[in-house]
C-alpha atoms as a PDB file:
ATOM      1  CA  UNK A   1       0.000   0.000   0.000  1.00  0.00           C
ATOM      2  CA  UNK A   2       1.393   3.632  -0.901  1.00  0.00           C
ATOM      3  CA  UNK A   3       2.553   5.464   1.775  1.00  0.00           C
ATOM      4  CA  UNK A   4      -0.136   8.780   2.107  1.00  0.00           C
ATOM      5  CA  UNK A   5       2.256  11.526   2.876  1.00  0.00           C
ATOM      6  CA  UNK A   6       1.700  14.395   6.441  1.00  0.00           C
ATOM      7  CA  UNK A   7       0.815  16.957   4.054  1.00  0.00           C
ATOM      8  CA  UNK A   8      -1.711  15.502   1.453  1.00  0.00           C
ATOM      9  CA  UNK A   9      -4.480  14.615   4.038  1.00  0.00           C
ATOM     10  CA  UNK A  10      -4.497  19.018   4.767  1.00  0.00           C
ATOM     11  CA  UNK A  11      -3.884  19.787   1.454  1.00  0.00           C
ATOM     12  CA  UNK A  12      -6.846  18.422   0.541  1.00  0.00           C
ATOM     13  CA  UNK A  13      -9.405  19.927   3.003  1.00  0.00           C
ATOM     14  CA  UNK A  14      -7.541  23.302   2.192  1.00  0.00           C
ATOM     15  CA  UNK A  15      -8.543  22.704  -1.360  1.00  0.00           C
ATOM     16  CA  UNK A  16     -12.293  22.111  -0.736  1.00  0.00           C
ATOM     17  CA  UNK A  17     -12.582  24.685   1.468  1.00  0.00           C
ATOM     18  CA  UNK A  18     -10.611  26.657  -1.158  1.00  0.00           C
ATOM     19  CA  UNK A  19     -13.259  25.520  -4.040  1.00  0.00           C
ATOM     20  CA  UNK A  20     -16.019  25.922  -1.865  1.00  0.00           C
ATOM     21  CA  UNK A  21     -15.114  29.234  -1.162  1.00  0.00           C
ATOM     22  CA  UNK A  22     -14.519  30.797  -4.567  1.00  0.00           C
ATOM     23  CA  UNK A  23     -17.866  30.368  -5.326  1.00  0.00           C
ATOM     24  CA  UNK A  24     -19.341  32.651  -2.913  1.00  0.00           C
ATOM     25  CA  UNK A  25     -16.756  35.750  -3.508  1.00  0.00           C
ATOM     26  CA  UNK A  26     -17.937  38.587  -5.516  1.00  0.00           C
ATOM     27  CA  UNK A  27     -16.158  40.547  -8.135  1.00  0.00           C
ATOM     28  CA  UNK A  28     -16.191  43.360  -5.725  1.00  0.00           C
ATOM     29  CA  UNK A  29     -12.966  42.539  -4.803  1.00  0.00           C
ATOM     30  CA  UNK A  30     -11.402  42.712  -7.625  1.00  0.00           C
ATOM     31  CA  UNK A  31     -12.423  46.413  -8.640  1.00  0.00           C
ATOM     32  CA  UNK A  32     -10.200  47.433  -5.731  1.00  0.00           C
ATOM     33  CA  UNK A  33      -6.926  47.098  -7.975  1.00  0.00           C
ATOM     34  CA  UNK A  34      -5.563  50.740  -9.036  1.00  0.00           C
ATOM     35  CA  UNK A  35      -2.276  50.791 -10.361  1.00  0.00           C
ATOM     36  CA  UNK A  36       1.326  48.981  -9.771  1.00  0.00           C
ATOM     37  CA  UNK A  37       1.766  48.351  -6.183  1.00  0.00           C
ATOM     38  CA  UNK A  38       5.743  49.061  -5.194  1.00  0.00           C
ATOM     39  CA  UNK A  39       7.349  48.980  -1.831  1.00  0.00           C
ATOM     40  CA  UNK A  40      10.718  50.273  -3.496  1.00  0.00           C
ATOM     41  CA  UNK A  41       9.903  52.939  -6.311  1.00  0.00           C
ATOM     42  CA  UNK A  42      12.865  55.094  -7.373  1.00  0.00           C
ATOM     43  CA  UNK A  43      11.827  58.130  -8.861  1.00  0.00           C
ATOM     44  CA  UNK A  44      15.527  59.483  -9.290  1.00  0.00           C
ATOM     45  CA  UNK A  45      17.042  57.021 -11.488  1.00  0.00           C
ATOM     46  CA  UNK A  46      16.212  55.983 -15.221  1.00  0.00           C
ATOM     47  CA  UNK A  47      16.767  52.077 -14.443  1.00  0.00           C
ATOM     48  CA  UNK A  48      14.101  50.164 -12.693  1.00  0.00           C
ATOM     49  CA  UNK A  49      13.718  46.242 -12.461  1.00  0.00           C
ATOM     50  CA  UNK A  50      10.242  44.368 -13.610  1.00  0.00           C
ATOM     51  CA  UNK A  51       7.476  45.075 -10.903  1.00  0.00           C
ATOM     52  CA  UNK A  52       4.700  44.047 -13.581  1.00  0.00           C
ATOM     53  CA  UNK A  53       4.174  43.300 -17.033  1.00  0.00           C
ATOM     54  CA  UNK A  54       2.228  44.899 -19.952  1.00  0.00           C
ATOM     55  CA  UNK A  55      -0.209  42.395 -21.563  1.00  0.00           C
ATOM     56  CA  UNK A  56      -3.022  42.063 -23.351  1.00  0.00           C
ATOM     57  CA  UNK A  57      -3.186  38.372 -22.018  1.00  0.00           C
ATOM     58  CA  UNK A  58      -4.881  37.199 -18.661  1.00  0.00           C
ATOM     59  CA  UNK A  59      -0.730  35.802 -17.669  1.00  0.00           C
ATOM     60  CA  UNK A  60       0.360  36.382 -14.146  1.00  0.00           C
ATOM     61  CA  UNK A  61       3.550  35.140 -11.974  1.00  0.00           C
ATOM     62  CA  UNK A  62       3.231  33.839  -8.841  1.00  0.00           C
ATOM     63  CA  UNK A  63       7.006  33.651  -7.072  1.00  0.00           C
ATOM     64  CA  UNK A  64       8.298  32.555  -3.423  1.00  0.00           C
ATOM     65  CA  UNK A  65      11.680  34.075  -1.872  1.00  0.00           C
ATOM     66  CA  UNK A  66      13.647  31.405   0.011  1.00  0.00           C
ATOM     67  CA  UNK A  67      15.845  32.366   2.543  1.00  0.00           C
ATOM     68  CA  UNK A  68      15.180  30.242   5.601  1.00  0.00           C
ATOM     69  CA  UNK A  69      13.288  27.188   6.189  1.00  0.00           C
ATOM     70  CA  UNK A  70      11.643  24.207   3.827  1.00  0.00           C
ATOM     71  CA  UNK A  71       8.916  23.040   6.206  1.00  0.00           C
ATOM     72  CA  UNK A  72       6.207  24.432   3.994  1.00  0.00           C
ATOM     73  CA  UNK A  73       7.669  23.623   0.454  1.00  0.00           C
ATOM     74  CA  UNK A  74       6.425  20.328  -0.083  1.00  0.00           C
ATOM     75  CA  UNK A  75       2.930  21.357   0.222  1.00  0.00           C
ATOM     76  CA  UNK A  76       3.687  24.221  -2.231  1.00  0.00           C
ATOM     77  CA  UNK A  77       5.171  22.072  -4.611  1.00  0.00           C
ATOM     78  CA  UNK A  78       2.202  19.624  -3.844  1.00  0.00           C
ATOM     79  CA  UNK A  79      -0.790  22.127  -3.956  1.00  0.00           C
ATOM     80  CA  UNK A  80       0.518  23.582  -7.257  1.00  0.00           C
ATOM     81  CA  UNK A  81       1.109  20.386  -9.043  1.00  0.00           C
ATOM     82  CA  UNK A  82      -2.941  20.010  -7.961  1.00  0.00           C
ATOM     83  CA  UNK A  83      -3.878  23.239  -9.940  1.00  0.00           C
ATOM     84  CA  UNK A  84      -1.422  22.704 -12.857  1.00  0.00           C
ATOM     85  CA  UNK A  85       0.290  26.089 -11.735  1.00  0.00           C
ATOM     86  CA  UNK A  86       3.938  26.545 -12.068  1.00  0.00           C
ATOM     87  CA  UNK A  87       6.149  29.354 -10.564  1.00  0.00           C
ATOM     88  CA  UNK A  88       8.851  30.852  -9.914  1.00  0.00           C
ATOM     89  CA  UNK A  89      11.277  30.043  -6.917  1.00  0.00           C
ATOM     90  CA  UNK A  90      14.263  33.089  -5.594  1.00  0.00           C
ATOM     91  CA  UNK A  91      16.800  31.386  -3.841  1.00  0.00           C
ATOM     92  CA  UNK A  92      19.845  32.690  -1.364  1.00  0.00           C
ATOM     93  CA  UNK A  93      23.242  30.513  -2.130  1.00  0.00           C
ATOM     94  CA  UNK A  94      23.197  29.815   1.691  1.00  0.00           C
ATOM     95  CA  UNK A  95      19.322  28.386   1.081  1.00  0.00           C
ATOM     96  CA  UNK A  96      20.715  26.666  -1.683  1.00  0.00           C
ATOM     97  CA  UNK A  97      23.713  25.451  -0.131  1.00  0.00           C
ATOM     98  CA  UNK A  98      21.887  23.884   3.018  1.00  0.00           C
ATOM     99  CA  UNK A  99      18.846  22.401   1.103  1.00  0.00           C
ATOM    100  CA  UNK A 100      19.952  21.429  -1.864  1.00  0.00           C
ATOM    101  CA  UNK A 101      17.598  18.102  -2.132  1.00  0.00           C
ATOM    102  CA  UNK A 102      14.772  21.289  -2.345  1.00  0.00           C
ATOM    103  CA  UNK A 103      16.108  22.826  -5.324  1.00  0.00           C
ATOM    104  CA  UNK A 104      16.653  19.314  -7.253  1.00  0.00           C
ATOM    105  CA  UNK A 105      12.800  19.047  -6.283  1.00  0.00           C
ATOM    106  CA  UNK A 106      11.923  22.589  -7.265  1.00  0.00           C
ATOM    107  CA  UNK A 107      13.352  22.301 -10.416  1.00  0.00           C
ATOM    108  CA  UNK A 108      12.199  18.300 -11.576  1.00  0.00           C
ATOM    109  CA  UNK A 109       8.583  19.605 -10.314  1.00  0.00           C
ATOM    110  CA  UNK A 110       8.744  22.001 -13.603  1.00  0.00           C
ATOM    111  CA  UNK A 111       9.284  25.140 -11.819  1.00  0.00           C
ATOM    112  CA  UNK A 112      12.125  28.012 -12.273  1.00  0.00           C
ATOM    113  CA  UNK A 113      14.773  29.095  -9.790  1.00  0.00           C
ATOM    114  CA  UNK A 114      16.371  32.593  -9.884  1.00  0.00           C
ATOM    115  CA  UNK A 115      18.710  33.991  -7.652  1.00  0.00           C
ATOM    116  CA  UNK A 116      18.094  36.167  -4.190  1.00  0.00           C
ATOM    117  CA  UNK A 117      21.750  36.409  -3.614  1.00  0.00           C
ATOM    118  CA  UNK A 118      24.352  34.857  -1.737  1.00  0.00           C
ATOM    119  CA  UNK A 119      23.954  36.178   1.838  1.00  0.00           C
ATOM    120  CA  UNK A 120      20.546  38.611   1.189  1.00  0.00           C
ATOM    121  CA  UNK A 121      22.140  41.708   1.625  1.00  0.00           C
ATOM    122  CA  UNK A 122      20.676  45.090   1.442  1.00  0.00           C
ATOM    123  CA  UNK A 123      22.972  45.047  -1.956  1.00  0.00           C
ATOM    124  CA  UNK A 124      22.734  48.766  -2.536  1.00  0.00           C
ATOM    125  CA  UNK A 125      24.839  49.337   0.453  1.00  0.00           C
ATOM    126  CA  UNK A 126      27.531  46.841  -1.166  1.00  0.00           C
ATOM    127  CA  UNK A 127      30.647  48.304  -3.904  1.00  0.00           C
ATOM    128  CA  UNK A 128      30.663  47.291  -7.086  1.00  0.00           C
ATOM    129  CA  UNK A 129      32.860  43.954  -6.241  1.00  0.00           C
ATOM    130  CA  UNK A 130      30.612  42.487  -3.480  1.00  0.00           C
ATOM    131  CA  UNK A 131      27.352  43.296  -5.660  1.00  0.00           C
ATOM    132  CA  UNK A 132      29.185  41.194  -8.452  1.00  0.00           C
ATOM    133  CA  UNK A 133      30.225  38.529  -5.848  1.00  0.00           C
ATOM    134  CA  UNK A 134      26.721  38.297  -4.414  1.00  0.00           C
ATOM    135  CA  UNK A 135      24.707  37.687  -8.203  1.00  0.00           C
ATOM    136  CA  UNK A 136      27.999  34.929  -9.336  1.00  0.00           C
ATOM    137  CA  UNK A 137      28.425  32.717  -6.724  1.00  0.00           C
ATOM    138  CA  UNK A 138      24.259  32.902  -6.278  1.00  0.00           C
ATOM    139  CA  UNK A 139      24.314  31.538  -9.145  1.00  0.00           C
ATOM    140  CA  UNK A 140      26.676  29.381  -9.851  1.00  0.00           C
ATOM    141  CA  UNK A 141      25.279  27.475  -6.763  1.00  0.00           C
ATOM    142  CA  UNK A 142      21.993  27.257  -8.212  1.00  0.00           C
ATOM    143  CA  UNK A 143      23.453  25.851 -11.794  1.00  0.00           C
ATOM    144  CA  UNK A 144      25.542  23.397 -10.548  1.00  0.00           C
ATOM    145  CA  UNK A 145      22.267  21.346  -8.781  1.00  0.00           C
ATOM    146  CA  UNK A 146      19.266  22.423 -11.936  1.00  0.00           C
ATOM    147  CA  UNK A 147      22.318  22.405 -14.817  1.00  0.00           C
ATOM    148  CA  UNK A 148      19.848  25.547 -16.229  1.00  0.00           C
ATOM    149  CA  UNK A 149      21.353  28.874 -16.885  1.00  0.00           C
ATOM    150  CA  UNK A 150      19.825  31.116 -14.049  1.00  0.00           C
ATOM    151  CA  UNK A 151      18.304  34.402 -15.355  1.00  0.00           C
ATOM    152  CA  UNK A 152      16.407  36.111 -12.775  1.00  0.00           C
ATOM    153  CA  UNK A 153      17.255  37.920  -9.883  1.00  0.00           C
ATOM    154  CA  UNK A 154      15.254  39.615  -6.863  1.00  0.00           C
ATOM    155  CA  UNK A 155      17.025  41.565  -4.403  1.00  0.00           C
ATOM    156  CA  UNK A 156      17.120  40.813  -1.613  1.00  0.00           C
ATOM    157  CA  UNK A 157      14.149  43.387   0.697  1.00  0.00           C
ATOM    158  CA  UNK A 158      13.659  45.011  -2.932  1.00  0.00           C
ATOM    159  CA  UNK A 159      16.479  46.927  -2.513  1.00  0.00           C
ATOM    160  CA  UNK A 160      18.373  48.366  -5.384  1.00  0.00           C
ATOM    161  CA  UNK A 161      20.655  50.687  -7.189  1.00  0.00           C
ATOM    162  CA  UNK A 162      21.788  52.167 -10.455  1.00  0.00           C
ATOM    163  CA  UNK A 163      25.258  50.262 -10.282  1.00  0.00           C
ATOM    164  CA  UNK A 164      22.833  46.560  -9.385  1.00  0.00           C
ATOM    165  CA  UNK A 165      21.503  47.223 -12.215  1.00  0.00           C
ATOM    166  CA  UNK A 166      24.234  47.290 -14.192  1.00  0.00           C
ATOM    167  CA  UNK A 167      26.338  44.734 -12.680  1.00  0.00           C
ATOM    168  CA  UNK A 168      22.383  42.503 -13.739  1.00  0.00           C
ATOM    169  CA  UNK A 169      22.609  43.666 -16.890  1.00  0.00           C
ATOM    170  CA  UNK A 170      26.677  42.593 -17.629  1.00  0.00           C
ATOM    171  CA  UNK A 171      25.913  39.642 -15.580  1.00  0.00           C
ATOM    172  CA  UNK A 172      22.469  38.832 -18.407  1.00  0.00           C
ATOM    173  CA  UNK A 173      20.229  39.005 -15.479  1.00  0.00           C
ATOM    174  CA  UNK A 174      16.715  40.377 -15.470  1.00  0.00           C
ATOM    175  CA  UNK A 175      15.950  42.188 -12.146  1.00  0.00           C
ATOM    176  CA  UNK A 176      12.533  41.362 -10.754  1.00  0.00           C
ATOM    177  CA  UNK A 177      10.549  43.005  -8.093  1.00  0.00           C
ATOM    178  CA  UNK A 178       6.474  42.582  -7.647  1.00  0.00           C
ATOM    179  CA  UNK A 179       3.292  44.453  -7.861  1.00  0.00           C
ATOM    180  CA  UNK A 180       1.143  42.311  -5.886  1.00  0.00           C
ATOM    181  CA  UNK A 181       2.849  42.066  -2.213  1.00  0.00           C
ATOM    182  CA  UNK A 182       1.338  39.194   0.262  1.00  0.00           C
ATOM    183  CA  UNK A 183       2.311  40.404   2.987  1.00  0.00           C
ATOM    184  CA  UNK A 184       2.448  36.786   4.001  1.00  0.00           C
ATOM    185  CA  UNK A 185       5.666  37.372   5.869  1.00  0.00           C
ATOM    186  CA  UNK A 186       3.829  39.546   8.359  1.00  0.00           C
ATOM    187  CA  UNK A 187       2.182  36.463   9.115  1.00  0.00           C
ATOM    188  CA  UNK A 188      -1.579  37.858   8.510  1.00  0.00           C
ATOM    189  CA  UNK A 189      -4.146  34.941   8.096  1.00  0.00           C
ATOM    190  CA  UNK A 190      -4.417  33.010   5.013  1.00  0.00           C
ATOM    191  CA  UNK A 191      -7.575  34.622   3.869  1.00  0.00           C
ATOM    192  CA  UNK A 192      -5.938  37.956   4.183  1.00  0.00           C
ATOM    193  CA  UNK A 193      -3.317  37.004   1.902  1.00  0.00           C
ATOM    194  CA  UNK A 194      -5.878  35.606  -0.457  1.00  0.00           C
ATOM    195  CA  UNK A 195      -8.217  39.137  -0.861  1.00  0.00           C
ATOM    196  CA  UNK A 196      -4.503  40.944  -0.793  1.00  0.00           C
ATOM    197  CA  UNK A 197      -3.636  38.895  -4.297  1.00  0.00           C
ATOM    198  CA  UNK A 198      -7.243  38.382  -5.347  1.00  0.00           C
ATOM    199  CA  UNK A 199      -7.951  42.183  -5.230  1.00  0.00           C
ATOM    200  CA  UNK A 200      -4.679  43.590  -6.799  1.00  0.00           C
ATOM    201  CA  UNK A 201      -3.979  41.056  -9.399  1.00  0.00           C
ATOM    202  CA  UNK A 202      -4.195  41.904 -12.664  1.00  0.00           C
ATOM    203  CA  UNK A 203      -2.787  41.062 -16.201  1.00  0.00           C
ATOM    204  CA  UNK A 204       0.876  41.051 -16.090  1.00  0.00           C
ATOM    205  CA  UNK A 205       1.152  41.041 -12.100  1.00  0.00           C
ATOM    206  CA  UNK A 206       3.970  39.388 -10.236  1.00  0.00           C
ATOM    207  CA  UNK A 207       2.738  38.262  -6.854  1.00  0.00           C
ATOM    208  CA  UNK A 208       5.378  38.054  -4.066  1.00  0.00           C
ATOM    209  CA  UNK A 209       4.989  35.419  -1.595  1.00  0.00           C
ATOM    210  CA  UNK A 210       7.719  33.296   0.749  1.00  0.00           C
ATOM    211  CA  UNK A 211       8.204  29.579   0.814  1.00  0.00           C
ATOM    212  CA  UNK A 212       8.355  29.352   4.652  1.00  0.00           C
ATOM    213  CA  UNK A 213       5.495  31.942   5.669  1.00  0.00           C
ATOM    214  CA  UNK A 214       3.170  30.590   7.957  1.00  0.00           C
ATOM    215  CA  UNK A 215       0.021  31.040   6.095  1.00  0.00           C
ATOM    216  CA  UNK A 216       0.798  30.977   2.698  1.00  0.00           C
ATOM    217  CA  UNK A 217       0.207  27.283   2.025  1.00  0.00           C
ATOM    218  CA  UNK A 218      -3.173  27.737   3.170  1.00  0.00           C
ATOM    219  CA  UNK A 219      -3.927  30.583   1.067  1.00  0.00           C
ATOM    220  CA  UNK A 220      -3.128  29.803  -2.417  1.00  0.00           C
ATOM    221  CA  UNK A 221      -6.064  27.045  -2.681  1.00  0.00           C
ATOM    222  CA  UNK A 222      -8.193  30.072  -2.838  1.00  0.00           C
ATOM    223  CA  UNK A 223      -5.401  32.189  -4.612  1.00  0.00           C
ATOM    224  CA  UNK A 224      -5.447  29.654  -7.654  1.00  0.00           C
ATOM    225  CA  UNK A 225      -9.199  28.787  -7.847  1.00  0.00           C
ATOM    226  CA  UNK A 226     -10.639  32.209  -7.394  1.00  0.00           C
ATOM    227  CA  UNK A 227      -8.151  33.152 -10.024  1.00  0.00           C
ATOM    228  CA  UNK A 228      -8.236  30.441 -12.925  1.00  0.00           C
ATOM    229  CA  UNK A 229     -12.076  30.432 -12.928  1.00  0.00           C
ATOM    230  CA  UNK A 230     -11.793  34.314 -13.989  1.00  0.00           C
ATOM    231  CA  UNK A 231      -9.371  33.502 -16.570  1.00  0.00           C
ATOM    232  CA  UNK A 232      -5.665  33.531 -15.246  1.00  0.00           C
ATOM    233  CA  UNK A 233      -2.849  31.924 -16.251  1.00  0.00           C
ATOM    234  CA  UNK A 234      -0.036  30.628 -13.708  1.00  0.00           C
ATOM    235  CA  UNK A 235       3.321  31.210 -15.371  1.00  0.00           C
ATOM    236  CA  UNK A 236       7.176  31.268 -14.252  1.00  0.00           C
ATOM    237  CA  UNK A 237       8.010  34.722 -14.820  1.00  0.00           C
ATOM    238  CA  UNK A 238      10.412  33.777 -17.716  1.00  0.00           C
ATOM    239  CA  UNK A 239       7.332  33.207 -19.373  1.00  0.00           C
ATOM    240  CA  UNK A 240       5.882  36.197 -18.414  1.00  0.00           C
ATOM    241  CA  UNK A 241       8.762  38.681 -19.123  1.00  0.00           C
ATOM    242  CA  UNK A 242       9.636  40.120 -22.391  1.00  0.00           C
ATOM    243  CA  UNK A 243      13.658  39.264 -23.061  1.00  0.00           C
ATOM    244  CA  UNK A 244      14.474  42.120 -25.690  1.00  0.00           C
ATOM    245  CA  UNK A 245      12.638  45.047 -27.301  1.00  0.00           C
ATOM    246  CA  UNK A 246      11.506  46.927 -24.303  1.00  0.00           C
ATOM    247  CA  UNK A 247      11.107  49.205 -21.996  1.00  0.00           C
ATOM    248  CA  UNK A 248      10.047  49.485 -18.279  1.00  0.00           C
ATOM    249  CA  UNK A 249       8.272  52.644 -17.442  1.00  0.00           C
ATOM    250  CA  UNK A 250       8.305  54.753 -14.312  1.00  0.00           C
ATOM    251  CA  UNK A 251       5.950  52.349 -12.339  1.00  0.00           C
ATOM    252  CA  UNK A 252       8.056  49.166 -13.350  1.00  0.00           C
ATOM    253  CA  UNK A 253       6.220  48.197 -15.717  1.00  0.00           C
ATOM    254  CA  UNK A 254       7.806  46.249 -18.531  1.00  0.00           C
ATOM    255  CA  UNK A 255       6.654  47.402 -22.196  1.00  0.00           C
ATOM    256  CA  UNK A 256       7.003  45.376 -25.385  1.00  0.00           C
ATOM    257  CA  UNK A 257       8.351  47.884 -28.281  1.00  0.00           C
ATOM    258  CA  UNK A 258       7.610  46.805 -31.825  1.00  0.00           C
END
């Protein structure tokens, strides 16, 4: 007889109380959207990283930081596989370094891994030479497990600078922030973190959530079935981002240019 594993028996009274749910909530929530949602907007300098994405198409990112902890990522991993969603995963070399069976996991499950840096730095505080450090050996670290060129970067408490985004740039990374913020590592309750996503998300969005949080897993039951049954698409943000021919606008928002 298979072996039923802790976190399937939850997983699946999240997701019925997740389905049973979506059919009660009202489009109400969604009207409250208005514009790109930044924690870090730098209105002094002319480079900015991807908060969001300009599309015609109902395509959205969903993305976890990992920095500490794997107690919750099996039932990510699990709960997604459910809804046919894949994502995005940013990892920290030290993450990397001590759970290394996680990214194998990550990446055979069909989702992406960027980098979050080495030590998760405030990395505009950093010179030139520890920035590079930070984005190389992140990197490498992550390559040598998925054997998959990493392309995607998030620093590290969305903190950035001019000379980052160079050193991305030389380094052919694309620099990704969010417009839809969880708040999930404030611990609020899952159904917070559900009308937060439900209610900003729209096409284009980049949702920022955290592998460990302690409500998350609970949440995106909701998250994905309130979501696909109004016409969204779960992509890794590879998929989502345009990788030449554009331009990202004062709000972070990346624009195809013909």
């Amino acid at each position: 007889m298979k072996k039923i594993s802790v976190v399937t028996i939850p997983l699946k009274k999240i997701i019925a109380i997740a389905l049973t749910a979506a059919l009660i909530l009202t489009m109400s929530a969604y009207a409250k959207s208005s514009g790109a949602y930044t924690v870090y907007y730098n209105v002094s300098t002319k480079k900015t990283p991807i908060y969001s994405v300009a599309t015609d198409e109902k395509k959205i990112a969903i993305s976890f930081d990992c920095a500490w902890g794997v107690e919750k990522t099996d039932g990510l991993i699990e709960v997604m596989d459910f809804f046919g969603v894949k994502c995005t995963f940013f990892m920290t070399e030290f993450w990397v370094k001590k759970y290394p069976e996680y990214v194998k996991k990550i990446h055979e499950s069909g989702h992406e891994a960027g980098t979050h840096s080495s030590t998760h730095p405030h990395m505009s505080a950093l010179n030139e030479d520890a920035m590079k450090r930070e984005l190389e050996t992140s990197t490498k670290a992550i390559e040598a497990i998925t054997s998959e060129k990493v392309i995607l970067f998030r620093p590290p408490f969305g903190d950035y600078d001019d000379a980052l985004l160079k050193e991305c740039e030389k380094q052919g990374l694309y620099a990704v922030q969010w417009d839809v913020d969880s708040l999930d590592w404030k611990d609020i309750s899952a159904r917070e973190i559900a009308d937060r996503i439900i209610s900003r998300v729209k096409n284009g969005s980049i949702i920022l959530c955290h592998n460990n949080a302690k409500n998350t897993l609970e949440a995106l039951p909701l998250v994905f079935s309130v979501l696909q049954n109004r016409g969204y698409k779960f992509v890794k943000i590879s998929e989502l981002i345009y990788k030449d021919n554009f331009i990202i606008d004062g709000t972070g928002k990346q624009i195809k240019q013909n």
